[in-house]
N, C-alpha and C. Protein backbone atom coordinates (compact mmCIF):
# COMPACT_ATOMS: atom_id res chain seq x y z
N UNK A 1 0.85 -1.18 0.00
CA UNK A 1 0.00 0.00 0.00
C UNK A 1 0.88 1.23 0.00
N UNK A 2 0.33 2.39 -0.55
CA UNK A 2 1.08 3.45 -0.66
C UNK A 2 1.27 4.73 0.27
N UNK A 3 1.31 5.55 -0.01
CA UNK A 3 1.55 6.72 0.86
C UNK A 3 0.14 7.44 1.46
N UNK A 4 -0.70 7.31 2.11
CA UNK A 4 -2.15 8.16 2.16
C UNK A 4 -1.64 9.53 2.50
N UNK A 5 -2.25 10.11 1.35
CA UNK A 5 -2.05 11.66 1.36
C UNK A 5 -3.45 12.68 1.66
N UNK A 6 -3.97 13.54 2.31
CA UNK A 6 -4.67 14.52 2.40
C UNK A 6 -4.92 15.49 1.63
N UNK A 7 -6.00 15.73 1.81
CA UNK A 7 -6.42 17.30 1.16
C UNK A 7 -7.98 17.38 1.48
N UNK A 8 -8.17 18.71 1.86
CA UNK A 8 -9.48 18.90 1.97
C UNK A 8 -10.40 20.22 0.92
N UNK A 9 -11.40 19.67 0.64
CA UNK A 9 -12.50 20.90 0.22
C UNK A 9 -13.79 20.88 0.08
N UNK A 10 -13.54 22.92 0.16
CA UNK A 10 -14.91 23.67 0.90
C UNK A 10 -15.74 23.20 -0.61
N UNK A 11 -16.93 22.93 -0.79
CA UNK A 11 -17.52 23.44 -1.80
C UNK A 11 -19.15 22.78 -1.31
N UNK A 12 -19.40 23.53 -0.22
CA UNK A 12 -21.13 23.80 -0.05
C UNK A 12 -21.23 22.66 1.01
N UNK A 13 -22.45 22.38 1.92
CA UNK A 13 -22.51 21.44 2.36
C UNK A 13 -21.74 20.30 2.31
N UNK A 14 -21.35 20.15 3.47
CA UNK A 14 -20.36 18.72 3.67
C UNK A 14 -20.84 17.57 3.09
N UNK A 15 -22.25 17.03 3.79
CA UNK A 15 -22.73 16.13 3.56
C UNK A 15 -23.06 15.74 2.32
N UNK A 16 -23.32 17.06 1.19
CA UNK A 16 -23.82 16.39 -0.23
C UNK A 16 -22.16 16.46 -0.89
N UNK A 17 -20.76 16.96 -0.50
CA UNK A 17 -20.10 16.75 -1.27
C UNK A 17 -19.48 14.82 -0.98
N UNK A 18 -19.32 14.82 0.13
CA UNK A 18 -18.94 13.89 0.84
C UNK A 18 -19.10 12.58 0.00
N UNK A 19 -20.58 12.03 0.02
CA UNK A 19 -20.14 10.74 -1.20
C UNK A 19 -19.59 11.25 -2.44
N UNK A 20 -19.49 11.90 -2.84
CA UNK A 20 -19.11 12.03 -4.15
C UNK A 20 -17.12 11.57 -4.13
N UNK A 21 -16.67 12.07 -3.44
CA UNK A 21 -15.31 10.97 -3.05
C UNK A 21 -14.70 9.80 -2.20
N UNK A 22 -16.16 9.31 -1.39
CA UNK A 22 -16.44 8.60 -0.51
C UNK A 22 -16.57 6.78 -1.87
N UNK A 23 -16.92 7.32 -2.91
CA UNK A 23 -17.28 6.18 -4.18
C UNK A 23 -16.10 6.30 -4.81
N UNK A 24 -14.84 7.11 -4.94
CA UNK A 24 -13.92 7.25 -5.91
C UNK A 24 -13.10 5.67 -5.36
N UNK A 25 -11.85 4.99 -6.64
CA UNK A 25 -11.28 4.35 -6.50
C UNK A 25 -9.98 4.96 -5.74
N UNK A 26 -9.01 4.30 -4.37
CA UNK A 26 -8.01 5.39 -4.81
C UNK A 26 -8.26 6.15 -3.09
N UNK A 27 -9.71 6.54 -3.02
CA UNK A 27 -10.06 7.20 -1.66
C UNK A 27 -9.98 6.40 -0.73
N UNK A 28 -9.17 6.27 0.57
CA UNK A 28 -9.10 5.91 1.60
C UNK A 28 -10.31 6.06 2.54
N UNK A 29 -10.72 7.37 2.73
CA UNK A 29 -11.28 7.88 3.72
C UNK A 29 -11.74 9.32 3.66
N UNK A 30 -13.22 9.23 3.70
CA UNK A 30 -13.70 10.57 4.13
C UNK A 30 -13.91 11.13 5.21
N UNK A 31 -13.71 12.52 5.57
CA UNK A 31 -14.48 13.12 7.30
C UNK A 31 -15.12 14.14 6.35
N UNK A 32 -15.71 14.60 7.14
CA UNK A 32 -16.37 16.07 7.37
C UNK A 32 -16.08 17.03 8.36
N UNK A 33 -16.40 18.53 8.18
CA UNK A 33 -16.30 19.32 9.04
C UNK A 33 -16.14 20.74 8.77
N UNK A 34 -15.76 21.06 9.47
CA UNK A 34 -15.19 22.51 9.58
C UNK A 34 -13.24 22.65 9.19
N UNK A 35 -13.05 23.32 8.03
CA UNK A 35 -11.88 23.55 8.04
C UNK A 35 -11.65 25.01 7.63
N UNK A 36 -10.32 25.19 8.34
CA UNK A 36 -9.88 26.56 8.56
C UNK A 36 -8.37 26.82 8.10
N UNK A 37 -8.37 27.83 7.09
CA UNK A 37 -6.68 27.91 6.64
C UNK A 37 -6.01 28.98 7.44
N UNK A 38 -4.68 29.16 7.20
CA UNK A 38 -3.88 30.14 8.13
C UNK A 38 -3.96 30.96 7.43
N UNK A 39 -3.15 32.38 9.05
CA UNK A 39 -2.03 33.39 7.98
C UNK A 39 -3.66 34.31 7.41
N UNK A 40 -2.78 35.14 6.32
CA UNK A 40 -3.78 36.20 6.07
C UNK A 40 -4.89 35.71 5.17
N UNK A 41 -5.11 34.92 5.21
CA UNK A 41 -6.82 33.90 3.85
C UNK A 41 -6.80 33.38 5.22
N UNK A 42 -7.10 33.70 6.61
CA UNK A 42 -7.83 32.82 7.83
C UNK A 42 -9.30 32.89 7.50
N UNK A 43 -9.62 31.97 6.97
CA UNK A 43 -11.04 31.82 7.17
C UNK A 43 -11.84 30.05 7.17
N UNK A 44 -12.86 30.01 7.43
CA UNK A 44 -13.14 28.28 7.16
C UNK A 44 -14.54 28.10 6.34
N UNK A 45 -14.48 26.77 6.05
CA UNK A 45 -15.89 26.44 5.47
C UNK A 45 -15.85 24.75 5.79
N UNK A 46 -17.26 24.74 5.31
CA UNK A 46 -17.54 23.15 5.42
C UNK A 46 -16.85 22.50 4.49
N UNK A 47 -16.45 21.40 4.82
CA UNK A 47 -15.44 20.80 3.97
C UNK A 47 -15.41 19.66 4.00
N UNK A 48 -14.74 18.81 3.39
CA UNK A 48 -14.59 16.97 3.40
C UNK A 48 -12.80 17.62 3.15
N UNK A 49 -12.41 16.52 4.22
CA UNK A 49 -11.27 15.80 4.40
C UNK A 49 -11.04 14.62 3.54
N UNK A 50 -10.39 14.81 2.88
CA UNK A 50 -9.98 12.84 1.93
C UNK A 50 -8.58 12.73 1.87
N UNK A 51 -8.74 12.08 2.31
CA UNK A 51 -7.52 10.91 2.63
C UNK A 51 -7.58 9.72 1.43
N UNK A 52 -6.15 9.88 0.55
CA UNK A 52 -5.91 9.41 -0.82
C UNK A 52 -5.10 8.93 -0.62
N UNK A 53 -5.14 7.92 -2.13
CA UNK A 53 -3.72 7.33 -2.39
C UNK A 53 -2.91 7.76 -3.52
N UNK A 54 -2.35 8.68 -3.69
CA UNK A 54 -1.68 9.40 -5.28
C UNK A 54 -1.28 8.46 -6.08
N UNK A 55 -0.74 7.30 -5.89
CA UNK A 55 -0.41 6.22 -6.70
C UNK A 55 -1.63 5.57 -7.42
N UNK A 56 -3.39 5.85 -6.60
CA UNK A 56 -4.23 5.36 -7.20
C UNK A 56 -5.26 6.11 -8.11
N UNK A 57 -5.60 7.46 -7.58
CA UNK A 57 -6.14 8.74 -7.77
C UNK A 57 -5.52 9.95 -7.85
N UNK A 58 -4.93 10.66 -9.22
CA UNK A 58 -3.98 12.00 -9.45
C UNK A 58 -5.02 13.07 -8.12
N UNK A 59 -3.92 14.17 -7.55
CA UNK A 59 -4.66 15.44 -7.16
C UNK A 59 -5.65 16.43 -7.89
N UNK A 60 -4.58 16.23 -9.47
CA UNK A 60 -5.68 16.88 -10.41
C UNK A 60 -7.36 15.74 -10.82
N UNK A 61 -6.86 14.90 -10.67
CA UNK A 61 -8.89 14.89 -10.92
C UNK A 61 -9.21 15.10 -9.43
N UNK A 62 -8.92 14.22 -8.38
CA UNK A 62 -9.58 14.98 -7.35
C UNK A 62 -9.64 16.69 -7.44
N UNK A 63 -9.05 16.99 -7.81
CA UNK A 63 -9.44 19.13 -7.74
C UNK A 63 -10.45 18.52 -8.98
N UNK A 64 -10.45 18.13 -10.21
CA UNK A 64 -11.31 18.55 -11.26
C UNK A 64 -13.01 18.24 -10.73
N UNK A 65 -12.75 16.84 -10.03
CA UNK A 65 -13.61 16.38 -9.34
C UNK A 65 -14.79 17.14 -7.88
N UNK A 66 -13.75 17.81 -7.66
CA UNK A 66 -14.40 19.30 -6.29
C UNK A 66 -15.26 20.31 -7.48
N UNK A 67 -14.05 20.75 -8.00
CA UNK A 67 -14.36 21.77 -9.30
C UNK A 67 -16.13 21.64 -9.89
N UNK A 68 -16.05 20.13 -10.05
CA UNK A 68 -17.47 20.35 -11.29
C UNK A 68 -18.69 19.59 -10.47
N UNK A 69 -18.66 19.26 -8.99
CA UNK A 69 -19.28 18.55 -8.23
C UNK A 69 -20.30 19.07 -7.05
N UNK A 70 -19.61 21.23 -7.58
CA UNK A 70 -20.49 21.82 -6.50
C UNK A 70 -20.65 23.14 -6.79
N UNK A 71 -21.52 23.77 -6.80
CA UNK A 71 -22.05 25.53 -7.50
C UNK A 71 -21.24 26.21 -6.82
N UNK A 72 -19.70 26.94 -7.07
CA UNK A 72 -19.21 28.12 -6.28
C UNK A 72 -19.45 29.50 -6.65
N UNK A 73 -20.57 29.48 -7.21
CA UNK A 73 -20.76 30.88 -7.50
C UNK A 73 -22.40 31.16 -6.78
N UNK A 74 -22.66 30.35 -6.48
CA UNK A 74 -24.35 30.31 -5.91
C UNK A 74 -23.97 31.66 -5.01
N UNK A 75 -25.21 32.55 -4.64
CA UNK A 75 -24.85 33.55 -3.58
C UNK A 75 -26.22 33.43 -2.66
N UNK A 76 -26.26 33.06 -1.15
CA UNK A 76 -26.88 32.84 -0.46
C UNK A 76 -26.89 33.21 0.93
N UNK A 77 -27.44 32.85 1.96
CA UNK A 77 -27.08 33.56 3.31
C UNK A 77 -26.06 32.57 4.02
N UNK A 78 -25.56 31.27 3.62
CA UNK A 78 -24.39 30.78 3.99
C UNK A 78 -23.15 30.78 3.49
N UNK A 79 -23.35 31.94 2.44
CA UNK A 79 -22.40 32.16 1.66
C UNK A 79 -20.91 32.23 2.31
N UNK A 80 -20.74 32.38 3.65
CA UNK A 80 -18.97 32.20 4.25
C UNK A 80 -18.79 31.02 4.70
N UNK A 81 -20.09 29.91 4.90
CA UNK A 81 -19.67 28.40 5.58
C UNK A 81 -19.36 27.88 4.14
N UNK A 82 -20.08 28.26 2.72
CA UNK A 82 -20.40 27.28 1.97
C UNK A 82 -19.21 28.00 0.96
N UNK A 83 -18.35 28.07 1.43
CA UNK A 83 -17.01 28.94 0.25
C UNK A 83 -16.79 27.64 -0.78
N UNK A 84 -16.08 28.15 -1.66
CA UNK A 84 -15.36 26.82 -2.36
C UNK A 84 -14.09 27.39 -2.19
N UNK A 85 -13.48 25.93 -1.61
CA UNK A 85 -12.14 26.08 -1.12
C UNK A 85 -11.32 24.95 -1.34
N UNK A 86 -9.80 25.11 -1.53
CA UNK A 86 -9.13 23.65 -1.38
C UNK A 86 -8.10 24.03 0.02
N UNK A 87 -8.02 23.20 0.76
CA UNK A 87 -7.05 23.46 1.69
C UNK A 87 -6.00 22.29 1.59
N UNK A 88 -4.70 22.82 2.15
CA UNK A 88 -3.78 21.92 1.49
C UNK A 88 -2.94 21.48 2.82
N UNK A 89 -2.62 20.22 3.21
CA UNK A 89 -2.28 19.81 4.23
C UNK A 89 -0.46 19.68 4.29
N UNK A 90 0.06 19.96 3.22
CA UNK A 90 1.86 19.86 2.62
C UNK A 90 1.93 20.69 1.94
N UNK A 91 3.28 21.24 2.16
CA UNK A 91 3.56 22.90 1.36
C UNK A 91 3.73 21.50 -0.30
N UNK A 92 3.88 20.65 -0.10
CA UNK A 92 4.22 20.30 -2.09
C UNK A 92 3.05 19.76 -2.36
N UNK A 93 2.06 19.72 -1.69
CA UNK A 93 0.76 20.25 -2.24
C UNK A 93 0.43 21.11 -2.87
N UNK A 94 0.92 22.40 -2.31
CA UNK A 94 0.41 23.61 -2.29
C UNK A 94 0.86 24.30 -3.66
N UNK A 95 2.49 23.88 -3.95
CA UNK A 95 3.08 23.82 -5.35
C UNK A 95 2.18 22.91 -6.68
N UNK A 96 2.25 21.44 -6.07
CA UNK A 96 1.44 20.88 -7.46
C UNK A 96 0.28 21.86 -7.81
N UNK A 97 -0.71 22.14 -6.76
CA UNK A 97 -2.15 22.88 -7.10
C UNK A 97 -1.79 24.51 -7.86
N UNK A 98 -0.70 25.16 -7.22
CA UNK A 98 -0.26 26.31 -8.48
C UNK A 98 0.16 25.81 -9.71
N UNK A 99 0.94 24.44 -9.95
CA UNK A 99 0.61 24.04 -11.37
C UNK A 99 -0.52 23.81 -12.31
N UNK A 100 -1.20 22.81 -11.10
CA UNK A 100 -2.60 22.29 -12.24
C UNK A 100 -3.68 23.78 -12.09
N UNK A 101 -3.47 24.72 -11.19
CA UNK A 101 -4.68 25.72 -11.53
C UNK A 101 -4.05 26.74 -13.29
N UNK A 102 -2.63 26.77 -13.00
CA UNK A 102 -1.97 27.45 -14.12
C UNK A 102 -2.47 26.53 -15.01
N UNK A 103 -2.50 25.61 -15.54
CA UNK A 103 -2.76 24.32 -16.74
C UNK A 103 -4.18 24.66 -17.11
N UNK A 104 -5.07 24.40 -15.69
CA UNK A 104 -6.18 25.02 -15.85
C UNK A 104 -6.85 26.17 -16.82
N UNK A 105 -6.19 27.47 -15.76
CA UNK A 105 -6.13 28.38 -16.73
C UNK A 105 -6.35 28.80 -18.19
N UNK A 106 -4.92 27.78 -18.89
CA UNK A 106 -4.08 27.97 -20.09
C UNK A 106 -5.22 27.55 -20.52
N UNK A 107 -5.82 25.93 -20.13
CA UNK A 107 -6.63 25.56 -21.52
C UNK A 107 -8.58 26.40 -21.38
N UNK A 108 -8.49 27.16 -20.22
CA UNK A 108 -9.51 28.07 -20.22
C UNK A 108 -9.46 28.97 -21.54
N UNK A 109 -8.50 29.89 -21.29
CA UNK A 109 -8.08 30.49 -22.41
C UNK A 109 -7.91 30.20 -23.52
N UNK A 110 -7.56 28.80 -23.95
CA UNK A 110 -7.76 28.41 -25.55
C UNK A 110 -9.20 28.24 -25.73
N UNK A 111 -10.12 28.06 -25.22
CA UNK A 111 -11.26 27.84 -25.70
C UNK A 111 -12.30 28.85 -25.48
């Protein structure tokens, strides 16, 4: 077995994002809750915790997977619990996700 790696995200109610990586191949383990980032972006939202295996499931579909699995633009009165967020549990986390959002980006812009 491989390395179980973390990452968590905000994107609306816990509970309806929650199976949605709770069924992936690859996912170890889901929580729920409240998560909160440091430093000057201190803020939190509801979130799922998943606990992965990178050898079984890339970070980028899990992000593509958050990405297209929950409305972040909805505007409502829980609008600061229900942020869309990724929080990153390893600074070389935090590097891969400035790659794949740049990649992102790029092929935004071609189309």
């Amino acid at each position: 077995m491989g390395t179980v790696k973390k990452i968590a995200f905000g994107g609306g109610c816990h509970w309806c994002t929650e199976a949605v990586f709770q069924s992936l191949k690859g996912v170890e383990r889901v929580e729920q809750g409240f998560v909160a980032s440091e430093a000057d972006n201190e803020t939190f939202s509801e979130a799922v915790i998943v606990s992965f295996l990178p050898d079984e499931i890339a970070l980028k579909d899990l992000v593509l997977i958050h990405l297209f699995t929950h409305e972040s633009t909805v505007d409502h009165s829980f609008r600061n619990r229900y942020r869309s967020a990724i929080y990153t549990m390893d600074s070389g986390d935090k590097e891969k996700l400035e790659r794949i959002w740049e990649e992102f980006q790029a092929q935004f812009k071609e189309n």
